[in-house]
N, C-alpha and C. Protein backbone atom coordinates (compact mmCIF):
# COMPACT_ATOMS: atom_id res chain seq x y z
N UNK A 1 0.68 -16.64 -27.09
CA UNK A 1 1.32 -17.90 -26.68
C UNK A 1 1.17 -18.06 -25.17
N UNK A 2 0.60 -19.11 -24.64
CA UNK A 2 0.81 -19.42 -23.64
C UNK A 2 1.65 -19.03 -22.59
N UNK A 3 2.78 -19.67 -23.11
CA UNK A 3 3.87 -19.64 -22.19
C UNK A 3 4.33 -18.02 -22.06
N UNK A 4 3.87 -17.36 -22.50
CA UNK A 4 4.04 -15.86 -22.67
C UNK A 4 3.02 -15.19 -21.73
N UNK A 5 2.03 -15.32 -21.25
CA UNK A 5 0.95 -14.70 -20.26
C UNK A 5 1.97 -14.41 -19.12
N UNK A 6 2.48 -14.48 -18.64
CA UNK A 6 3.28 -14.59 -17.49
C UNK A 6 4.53 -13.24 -17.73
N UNK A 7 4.98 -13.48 -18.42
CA UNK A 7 6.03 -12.19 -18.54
C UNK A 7 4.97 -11.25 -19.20
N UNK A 8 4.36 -11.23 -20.12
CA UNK A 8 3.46 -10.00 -20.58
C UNK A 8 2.38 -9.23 -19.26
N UNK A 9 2.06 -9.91 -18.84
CA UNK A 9 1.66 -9.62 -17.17
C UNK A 9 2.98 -8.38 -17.08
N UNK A 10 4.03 -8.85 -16.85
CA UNK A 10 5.33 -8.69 -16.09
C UNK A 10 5.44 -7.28 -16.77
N UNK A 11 5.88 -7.21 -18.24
CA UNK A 11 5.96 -5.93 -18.47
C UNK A 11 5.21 -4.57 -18.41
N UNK A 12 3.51 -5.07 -18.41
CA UNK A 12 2.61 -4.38 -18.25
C UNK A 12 2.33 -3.60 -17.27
N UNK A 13 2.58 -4.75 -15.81
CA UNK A 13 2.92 -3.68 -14.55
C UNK A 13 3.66 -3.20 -14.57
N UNK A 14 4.94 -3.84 -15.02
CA UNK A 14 6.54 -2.64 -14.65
C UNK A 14 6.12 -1.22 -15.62
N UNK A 15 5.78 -1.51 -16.66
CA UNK A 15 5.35 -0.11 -17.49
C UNK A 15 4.44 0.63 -16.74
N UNK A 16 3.38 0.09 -16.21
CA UNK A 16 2.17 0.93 -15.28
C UNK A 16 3.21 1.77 -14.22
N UNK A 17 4.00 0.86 -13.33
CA UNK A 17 4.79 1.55 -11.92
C UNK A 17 5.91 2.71 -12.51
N UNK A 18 6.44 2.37 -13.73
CA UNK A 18 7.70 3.45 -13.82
C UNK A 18 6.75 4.28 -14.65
N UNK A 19 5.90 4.69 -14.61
CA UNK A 19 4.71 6.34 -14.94
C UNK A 19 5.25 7.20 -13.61
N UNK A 20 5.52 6.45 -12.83
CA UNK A 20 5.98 7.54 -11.67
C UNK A 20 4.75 7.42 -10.50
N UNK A 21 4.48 7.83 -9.74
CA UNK A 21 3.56 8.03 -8.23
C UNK A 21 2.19 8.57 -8.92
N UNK A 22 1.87 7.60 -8.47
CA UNK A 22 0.60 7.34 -9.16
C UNK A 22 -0.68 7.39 -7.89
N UNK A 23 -1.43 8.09 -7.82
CA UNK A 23 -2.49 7.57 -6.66
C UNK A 23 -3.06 6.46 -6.53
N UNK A 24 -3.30 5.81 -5.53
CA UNK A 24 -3.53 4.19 -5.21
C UNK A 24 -4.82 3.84 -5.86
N UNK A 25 -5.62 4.17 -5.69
CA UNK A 25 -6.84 4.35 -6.58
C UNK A 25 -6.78 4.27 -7.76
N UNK A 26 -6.03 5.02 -8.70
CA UNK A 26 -5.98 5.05 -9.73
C UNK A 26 -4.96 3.51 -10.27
N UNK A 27 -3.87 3.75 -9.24
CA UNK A 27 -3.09 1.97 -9.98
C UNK A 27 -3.76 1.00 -9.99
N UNK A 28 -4.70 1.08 -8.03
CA UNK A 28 -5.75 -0.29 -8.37
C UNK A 28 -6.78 -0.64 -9.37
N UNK A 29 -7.12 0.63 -10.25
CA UNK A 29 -8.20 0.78 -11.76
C UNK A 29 -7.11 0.30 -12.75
N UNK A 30 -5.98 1.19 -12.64
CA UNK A 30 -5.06 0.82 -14.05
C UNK A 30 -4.78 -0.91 -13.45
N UNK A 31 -4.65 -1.57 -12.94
CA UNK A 31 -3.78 -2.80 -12.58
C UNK A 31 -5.03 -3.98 -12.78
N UNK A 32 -6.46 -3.79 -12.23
CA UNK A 32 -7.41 -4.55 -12.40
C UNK A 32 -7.22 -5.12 -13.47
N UNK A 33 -7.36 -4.26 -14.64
CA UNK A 33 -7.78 -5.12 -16.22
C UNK A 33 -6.78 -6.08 -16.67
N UNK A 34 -5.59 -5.79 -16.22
CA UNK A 34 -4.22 -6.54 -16.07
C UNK A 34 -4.49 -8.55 -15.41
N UNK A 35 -5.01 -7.94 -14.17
CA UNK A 35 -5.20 -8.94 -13.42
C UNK A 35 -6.57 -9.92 -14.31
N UNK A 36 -7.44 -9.20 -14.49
CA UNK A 36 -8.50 -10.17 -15.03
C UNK A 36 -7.84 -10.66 -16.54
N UNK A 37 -7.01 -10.12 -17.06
CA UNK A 37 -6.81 -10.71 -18.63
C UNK A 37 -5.55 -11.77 -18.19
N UNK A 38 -5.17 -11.92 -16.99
CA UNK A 38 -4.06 -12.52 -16.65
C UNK A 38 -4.97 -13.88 -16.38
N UNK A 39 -5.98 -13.84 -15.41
CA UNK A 39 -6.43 -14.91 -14.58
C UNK A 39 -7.42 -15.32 -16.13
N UNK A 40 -7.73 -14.59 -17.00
CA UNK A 40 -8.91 -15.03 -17.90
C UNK A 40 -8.62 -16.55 -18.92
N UNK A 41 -6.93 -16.70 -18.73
CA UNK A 41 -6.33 -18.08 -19.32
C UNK A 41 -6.33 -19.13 -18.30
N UNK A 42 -6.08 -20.46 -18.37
CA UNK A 42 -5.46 -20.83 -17.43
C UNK A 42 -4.84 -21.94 -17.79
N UNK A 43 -3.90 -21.39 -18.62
CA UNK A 43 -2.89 -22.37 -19.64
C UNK A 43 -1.45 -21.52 -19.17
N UNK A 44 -1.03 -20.62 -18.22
CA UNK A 44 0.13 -20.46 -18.01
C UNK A 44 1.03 -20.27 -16.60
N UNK A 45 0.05 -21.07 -15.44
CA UNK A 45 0.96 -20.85 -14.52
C UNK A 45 1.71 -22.29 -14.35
N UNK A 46 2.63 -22.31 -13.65
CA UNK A 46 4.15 -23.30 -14.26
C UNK A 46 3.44 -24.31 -12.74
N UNK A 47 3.66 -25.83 -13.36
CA UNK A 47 3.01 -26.79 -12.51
C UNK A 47 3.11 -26.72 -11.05
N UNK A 48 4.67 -26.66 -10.95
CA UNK A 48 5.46 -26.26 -9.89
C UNK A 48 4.32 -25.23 -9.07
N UNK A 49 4.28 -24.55 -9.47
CA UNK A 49 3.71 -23.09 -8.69
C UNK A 49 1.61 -23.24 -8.24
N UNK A 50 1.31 -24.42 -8.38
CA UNK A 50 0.10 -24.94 -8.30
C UNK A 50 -0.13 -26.51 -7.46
N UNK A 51 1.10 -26.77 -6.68
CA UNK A 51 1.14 -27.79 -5.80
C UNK A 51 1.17 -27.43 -4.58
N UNK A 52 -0.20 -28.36 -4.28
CA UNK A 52 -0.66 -28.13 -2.94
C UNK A 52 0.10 -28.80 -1.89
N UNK A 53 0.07 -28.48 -0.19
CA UNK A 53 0.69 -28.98 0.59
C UNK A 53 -1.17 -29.32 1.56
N UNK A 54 -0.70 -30.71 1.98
CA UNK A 54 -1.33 -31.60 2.38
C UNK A 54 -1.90 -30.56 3.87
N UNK A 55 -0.72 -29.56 4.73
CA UNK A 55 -1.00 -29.26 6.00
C UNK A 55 -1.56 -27.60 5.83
N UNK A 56 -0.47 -26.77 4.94
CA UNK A 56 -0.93 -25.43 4.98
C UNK A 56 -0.84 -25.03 3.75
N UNK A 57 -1.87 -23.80 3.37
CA UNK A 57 -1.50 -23.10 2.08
C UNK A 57 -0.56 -22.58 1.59
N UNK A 58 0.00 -22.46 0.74
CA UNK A 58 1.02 -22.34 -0.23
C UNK A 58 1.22 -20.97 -0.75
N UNK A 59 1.98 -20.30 -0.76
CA UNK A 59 2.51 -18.91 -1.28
C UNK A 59 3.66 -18.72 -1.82
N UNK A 60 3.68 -19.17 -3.70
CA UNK A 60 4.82 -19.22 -4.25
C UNK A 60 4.73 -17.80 -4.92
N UNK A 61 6.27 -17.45 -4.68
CA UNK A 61 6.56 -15.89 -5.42
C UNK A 61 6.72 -16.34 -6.93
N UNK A 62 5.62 -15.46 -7.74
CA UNK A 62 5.83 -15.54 -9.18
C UNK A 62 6.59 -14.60 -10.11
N UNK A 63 6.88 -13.75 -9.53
CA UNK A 63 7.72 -12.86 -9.82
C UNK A 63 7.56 -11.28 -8.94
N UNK A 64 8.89 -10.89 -8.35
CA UNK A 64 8.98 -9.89 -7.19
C UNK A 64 9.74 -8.91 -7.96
N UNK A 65 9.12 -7.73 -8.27
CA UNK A 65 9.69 -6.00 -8.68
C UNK A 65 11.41 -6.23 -8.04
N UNK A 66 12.20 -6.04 -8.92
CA UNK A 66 13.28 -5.95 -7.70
C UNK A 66 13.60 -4.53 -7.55
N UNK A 67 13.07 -3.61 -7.48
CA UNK A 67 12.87 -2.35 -6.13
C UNK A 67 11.37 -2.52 -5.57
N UNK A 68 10.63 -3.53 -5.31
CA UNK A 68 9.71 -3.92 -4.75
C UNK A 68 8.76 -3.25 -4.81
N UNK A 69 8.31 -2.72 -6.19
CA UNK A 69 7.33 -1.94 -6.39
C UNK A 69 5.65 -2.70 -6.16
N UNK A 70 6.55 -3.94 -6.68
CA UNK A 70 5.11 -4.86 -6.77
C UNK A 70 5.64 -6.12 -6.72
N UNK A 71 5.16 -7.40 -6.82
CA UNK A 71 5.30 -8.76 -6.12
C UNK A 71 4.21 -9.30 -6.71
N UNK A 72 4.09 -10.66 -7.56
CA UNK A 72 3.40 -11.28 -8.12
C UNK A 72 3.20 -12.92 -7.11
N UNK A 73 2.44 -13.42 -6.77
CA UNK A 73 2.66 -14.51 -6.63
C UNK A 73 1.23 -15.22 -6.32
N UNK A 74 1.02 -16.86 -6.98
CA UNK A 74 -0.11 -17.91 -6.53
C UNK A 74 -0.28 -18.58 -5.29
N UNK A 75 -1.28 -18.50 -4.87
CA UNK A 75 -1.87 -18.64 -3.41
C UNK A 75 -2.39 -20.25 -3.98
N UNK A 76 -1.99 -21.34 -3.61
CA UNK A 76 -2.37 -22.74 -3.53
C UNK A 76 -3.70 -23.37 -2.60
N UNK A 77 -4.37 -23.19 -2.08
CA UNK A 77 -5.45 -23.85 -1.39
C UNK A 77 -5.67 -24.96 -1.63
N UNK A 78 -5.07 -26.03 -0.42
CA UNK A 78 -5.34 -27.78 -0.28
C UNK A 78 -7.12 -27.44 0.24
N UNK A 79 -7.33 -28.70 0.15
CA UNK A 79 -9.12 -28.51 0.53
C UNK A 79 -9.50 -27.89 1.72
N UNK A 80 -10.30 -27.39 2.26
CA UNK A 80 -10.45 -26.61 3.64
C UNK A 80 -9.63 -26.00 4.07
N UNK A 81 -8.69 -25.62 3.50
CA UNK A 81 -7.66 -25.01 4.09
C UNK A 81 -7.78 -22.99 4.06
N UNK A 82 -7.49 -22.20 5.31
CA UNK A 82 -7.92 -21.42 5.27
C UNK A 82 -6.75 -20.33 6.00
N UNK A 83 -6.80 -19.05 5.78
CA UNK A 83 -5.79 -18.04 6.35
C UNK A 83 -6.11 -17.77 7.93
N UNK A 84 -5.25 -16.98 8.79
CA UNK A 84 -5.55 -16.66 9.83
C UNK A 84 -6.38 -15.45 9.51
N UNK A 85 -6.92 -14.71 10.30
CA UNK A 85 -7.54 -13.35 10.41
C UNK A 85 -6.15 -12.64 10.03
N UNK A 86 -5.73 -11.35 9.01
CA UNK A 86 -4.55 -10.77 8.69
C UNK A 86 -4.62 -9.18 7.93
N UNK A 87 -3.82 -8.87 8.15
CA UNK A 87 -3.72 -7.73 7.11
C UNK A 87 -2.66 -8.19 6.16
N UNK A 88 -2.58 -6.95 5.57
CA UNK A 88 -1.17 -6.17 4.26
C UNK A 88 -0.37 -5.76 4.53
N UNK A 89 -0.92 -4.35 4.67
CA UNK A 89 -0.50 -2.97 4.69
C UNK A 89 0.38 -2.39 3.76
N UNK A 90 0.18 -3.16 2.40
CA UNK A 90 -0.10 -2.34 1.10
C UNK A 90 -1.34 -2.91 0.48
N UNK A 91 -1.63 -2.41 -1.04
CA UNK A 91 -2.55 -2.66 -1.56
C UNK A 91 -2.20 -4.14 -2.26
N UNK A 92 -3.85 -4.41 -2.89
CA UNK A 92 -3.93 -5.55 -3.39
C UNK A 92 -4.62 -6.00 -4.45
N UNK A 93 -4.71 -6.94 -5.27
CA UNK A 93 -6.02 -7.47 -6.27
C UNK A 93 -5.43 -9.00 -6.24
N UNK A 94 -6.95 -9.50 -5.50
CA UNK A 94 -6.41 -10.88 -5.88
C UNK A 94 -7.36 -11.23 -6.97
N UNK A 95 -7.34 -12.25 -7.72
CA UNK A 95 -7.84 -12.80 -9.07
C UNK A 95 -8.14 -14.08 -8.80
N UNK A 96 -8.87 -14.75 -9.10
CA UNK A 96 -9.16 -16.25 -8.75
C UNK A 96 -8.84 -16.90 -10.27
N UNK A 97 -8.04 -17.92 -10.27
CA UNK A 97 -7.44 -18.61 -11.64
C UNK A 97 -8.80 -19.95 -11.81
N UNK A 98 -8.65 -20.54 -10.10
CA UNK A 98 -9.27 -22.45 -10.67
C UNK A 98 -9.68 -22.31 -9.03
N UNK A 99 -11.07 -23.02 -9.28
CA UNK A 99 -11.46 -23.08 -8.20
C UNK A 99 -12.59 -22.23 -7.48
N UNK A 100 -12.81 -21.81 -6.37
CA UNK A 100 -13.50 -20.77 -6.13
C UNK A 100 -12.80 -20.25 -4.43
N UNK A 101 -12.86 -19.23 -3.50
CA UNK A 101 -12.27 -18.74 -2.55
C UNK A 101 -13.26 -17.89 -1.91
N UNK A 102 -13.84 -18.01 -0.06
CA UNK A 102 -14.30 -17.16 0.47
C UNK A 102 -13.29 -16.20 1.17
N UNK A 103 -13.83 -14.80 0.98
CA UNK A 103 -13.12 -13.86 2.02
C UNK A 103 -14.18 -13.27 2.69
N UNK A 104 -13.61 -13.46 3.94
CA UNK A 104 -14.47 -12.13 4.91
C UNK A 104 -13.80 -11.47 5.51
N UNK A 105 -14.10 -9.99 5.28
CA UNK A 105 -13.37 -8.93 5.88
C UNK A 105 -13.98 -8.21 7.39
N UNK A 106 -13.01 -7.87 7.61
CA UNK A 106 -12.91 -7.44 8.75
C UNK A 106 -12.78 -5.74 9.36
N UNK A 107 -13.30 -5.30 10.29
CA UNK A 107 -13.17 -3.65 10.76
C UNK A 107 -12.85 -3.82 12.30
N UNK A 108 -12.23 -2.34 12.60
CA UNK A 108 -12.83 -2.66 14.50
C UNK A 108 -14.18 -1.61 15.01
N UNK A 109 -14.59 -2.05 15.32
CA UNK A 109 -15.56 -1.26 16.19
C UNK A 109 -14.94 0.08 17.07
N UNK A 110 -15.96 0.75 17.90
CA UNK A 110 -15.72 1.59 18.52
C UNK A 110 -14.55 1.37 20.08
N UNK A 111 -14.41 0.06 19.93
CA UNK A 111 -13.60 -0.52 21.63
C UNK A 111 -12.53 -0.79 20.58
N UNK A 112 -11.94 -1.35 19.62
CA UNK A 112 -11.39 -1.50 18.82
C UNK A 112 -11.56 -3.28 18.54
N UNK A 113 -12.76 -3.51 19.02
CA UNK A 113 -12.86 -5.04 18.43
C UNK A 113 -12.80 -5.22 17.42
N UNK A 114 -12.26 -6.30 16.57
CA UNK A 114 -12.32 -6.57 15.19
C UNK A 114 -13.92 -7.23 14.88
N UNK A 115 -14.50 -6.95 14.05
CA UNK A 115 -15.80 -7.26 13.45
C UNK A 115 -16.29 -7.25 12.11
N UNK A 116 -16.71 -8.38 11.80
CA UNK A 116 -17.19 -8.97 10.47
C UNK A 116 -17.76 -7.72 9.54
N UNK A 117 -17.45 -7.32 8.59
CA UNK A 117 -18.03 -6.66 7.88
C UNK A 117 -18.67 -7.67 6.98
N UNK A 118 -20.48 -7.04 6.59
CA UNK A 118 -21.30 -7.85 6.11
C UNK A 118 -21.00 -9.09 5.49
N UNK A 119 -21.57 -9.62 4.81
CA UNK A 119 -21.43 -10.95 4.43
C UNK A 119 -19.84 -11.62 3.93
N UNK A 120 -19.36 -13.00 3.93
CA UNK A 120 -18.82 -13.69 3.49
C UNK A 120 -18.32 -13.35 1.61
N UNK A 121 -17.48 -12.69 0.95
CA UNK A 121 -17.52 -12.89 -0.35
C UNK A 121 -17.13 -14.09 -1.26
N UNK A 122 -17.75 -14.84 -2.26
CA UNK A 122 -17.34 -15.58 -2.68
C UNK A 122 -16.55 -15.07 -4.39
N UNK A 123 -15.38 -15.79 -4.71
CA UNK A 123 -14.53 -15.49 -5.83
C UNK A 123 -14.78 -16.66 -6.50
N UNK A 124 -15.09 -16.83 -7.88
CA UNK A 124 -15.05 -17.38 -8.72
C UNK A 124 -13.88 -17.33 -10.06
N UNK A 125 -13.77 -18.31 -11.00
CA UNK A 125 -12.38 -17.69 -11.33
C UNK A 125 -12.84 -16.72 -12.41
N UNK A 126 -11.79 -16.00 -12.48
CA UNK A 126 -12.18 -14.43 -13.62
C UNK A 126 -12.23 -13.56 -12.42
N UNK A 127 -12.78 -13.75 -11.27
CA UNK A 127 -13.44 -12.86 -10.41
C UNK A 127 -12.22 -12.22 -9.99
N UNK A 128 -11.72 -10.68 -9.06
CA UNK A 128 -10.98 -10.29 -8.63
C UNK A 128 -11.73 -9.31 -7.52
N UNK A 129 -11.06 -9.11 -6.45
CA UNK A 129 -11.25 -8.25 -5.25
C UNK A 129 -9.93 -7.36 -5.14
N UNK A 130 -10.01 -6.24 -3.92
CA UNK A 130 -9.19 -5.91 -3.87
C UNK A 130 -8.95 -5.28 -2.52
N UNK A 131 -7.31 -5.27 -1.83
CA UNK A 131 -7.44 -4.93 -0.30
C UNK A 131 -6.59 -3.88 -0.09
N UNK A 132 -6.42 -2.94 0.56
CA UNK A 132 -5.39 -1.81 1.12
C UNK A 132 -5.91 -1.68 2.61
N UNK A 133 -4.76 -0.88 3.00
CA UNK A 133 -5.26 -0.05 4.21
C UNK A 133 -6.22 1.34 3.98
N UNK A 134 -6.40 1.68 3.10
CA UNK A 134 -6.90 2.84 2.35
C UNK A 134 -9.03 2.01 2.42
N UNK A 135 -8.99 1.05 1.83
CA UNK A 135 -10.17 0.61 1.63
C UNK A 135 -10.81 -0.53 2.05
N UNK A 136 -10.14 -0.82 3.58
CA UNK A 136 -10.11 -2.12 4.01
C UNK A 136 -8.98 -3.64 4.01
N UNK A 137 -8.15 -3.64 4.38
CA UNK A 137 -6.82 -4.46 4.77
C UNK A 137 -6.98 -5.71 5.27
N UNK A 138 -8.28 -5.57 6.22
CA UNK A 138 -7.97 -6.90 7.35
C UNK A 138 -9.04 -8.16 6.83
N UNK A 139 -8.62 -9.37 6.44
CA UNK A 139 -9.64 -10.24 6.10
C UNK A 139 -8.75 -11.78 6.60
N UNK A 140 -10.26 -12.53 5.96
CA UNK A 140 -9.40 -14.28 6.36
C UNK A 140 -10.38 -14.73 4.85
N UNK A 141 -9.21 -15.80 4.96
CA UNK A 141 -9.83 -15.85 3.74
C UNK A 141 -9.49 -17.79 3.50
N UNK A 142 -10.60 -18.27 2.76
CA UNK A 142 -10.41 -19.94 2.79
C UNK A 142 -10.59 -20.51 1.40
N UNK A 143 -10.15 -21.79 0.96
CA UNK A 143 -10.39 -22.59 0.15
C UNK A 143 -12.26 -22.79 0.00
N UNK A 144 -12.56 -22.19 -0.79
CA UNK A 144 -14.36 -22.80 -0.97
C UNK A 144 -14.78 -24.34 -0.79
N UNK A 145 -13.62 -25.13 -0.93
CA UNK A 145 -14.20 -25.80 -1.15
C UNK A 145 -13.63 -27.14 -0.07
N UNK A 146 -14.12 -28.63 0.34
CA UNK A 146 -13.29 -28.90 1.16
C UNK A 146 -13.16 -30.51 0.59
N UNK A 147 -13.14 -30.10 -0.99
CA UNK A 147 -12.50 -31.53 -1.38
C UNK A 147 -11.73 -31.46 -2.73
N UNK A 148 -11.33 -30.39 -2.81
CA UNK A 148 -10.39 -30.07 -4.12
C UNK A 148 -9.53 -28.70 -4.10
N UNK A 149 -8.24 -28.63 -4.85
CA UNK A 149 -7.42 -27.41 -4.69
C UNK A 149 -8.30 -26.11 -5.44
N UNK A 150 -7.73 -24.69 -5.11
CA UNK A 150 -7.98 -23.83 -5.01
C UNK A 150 -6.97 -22.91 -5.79
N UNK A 151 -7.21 -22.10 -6.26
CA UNK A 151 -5.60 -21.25 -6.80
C UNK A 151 -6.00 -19.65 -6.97
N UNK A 152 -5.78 -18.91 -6.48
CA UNK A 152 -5.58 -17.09 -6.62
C UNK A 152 -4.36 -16.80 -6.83
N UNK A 153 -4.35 -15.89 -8.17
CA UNK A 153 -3.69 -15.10 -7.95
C UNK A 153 -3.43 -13.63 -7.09
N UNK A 154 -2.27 -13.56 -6.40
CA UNK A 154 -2.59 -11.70 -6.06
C UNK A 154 -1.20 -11.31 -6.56
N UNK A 155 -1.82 -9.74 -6.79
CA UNK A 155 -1.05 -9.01 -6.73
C UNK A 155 -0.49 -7.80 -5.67
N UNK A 156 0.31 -7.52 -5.17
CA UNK A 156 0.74 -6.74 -4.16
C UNK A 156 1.79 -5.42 -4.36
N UNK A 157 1.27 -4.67 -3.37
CA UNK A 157 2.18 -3.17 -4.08
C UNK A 157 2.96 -3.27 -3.12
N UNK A 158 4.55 -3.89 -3.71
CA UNK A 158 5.68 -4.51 -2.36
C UNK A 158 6.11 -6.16 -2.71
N UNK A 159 6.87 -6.42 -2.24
CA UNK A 159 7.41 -7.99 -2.15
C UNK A 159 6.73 -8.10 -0.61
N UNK A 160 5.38 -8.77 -0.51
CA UNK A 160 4.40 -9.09 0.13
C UNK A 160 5.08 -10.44 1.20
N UNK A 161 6.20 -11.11 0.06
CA UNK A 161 6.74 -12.31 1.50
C UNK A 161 7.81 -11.73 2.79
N UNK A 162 8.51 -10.21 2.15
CA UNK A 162 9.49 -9.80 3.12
C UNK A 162 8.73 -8.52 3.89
N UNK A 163 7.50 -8.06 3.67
CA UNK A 163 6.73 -7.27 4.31
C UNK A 163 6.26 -7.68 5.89
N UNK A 164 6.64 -6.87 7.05
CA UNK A 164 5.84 -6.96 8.08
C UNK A 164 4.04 -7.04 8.17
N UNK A 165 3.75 -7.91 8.52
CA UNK A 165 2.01 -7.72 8.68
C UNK A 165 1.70 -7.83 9.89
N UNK A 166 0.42 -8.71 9.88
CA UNK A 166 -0.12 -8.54 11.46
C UNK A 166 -1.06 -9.90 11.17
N UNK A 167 -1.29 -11.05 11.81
CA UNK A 167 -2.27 -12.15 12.05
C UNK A 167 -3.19 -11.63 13.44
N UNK A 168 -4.35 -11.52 13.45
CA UNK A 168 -5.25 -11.15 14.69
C UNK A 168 -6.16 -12.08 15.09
N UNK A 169 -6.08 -11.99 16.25
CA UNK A 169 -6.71 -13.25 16.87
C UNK A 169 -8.06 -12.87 16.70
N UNK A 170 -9.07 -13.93 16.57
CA UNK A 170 -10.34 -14.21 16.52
C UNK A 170 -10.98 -12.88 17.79
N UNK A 171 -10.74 -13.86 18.69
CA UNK A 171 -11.15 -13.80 20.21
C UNK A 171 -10.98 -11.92 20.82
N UNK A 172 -9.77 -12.06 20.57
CA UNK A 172 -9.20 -10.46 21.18
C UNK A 172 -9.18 -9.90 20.14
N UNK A 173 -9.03 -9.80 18.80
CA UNK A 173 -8.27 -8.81 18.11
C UNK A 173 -7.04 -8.06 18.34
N UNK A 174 -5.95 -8.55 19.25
CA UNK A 174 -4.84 -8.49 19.15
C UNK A 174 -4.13 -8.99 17.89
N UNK A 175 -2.76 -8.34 17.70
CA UNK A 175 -2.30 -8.46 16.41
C UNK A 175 -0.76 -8.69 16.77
N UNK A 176 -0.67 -10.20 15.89
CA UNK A 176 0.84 -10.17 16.14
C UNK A 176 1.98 -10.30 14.89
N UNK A 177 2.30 -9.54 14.93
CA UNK A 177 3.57 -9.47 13.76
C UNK A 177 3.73 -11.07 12.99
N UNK A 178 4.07 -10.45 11.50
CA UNK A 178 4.93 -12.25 11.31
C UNK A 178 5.06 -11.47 9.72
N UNK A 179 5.96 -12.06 8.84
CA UNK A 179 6.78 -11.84 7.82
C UNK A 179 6.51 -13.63 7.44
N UNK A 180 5.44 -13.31 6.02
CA UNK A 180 4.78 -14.60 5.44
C UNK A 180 5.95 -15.24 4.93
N UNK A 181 6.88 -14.76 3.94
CA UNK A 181 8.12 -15.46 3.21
C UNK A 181 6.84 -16.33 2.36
N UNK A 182 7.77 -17.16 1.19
CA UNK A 182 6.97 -18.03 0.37
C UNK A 182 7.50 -19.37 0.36
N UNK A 183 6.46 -20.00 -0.19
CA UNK A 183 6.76 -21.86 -0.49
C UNK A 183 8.03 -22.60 -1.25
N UNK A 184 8.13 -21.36 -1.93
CA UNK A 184 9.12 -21.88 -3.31
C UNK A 184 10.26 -21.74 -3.17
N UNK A 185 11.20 -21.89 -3.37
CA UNK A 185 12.87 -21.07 -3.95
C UNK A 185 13.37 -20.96 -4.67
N UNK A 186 12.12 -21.29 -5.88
CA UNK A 186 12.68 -20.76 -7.26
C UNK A 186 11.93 -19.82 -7.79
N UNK A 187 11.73 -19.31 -8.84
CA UNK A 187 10.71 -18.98 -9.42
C UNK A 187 10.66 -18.80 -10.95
N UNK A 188 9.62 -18.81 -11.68
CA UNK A 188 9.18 -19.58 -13.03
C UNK A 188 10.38 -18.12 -14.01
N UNK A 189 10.87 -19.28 -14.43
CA UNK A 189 11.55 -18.29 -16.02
C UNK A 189 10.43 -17.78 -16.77
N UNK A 190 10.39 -16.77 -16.75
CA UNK A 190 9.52 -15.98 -17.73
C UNK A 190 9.24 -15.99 -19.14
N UNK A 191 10.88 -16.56 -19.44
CA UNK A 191 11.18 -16.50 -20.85
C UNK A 191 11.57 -18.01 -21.37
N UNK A 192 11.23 -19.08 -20.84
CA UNK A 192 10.77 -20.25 -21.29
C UNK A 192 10.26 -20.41 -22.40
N UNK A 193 8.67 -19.68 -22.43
CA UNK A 193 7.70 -19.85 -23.96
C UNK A 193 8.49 -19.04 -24.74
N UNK A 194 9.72 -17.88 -24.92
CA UNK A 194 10.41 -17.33 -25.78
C UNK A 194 10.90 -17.72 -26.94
N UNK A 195 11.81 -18.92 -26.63
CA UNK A 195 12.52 -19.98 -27.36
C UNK A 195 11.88 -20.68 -28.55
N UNK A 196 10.44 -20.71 -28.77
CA UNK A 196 10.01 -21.28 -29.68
C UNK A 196 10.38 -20.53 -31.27
């Protein structure tokens, strides 16, 4: 059922995280197949949670671990619209639902400049990537496209809107703190499609 992709997601990770301490590696393998059978519909994310804003991208919490093991939430992309240069600093898998999304990641060099690691990646939907500090953290990342919305899912190891990060400037690679918070103030009942 439809309206069911969304909490079955839900239990699947909470069952993956309470296995206990798990190596990061290994959750980001166990959590992938999760993510692609999640993004492989696209008959269940709630309308609400897929409205774009005309000025900046959108980051509605779809559902947050409450001991913050993990944090679910859809990334909205209005047309051209694109992230600053940023980190995590936990892990990640984002999933592309509708649409398509470039990321380019980022390293520092030997002075500690920040610098492009090879090419631009493009996400298609089905497609999923994935980010840590462990295997690369720092990227920017944009709407593909610059005349229609965009939608990723990610997933995050943490409630990703009350997490400290870092935005880095182009120019310097200086890094300045900021705590993303999200778009929404609600978030989707899980158990909606239940009732039938």
């Amino acid at each position: 059922m439809p309206g069911n992709r969304l909490l079955e997601f839900v239990q699947q990770m909470t069952r993956l995280v309470e296995k206990g301490p798990v190596a990061e590696e290994q959750l980001l393998e166990q959590a992938a197949p999760l993510m692609r059978a999640l993004v492989a519909h696209d008959d269940w994310l709630p309308d609400a949670m897929a409205v774009p804003d005309a000025r900046y991208y959108q980051q509605h919490l779809l559902y947050g671990d409450p001991l913050d093991r993990f944090s679910l939430v859809s990334f909205v992309w209005g047309p051209g619209q694109k992230t600053p240069i940023h980190d995590h600093t936990v892990w990640g898998i984002i999933a592309m639902l509708r649409g398509a999304e470039c990321g380019q990641r980022f390293s520092r060099n030997d002075r500690g400049e920040l610098v492009a690691d090879a090419d631009e990646e493009r996400l298609e939907p089905g497609d999923i990537d994935r980010v840590s500090p462990r295997i690369g953290d720092i990227h920017q990342v944009r709407n593909a496209f610059d005349d229609r919305v965009s939608i990723s899912i990610h997933l995050y190891g943490g409630n990703i809107g009350r997490i400290e990060r870092h935005a880095f400037s182009p120019d310097t690679g200086i890094a300045k703190p900021f705590v993303s918070g999200y778009s929404n103030t609600l978030v989707p009942n899980l158990w909606a499609g239940s009732a039938a």
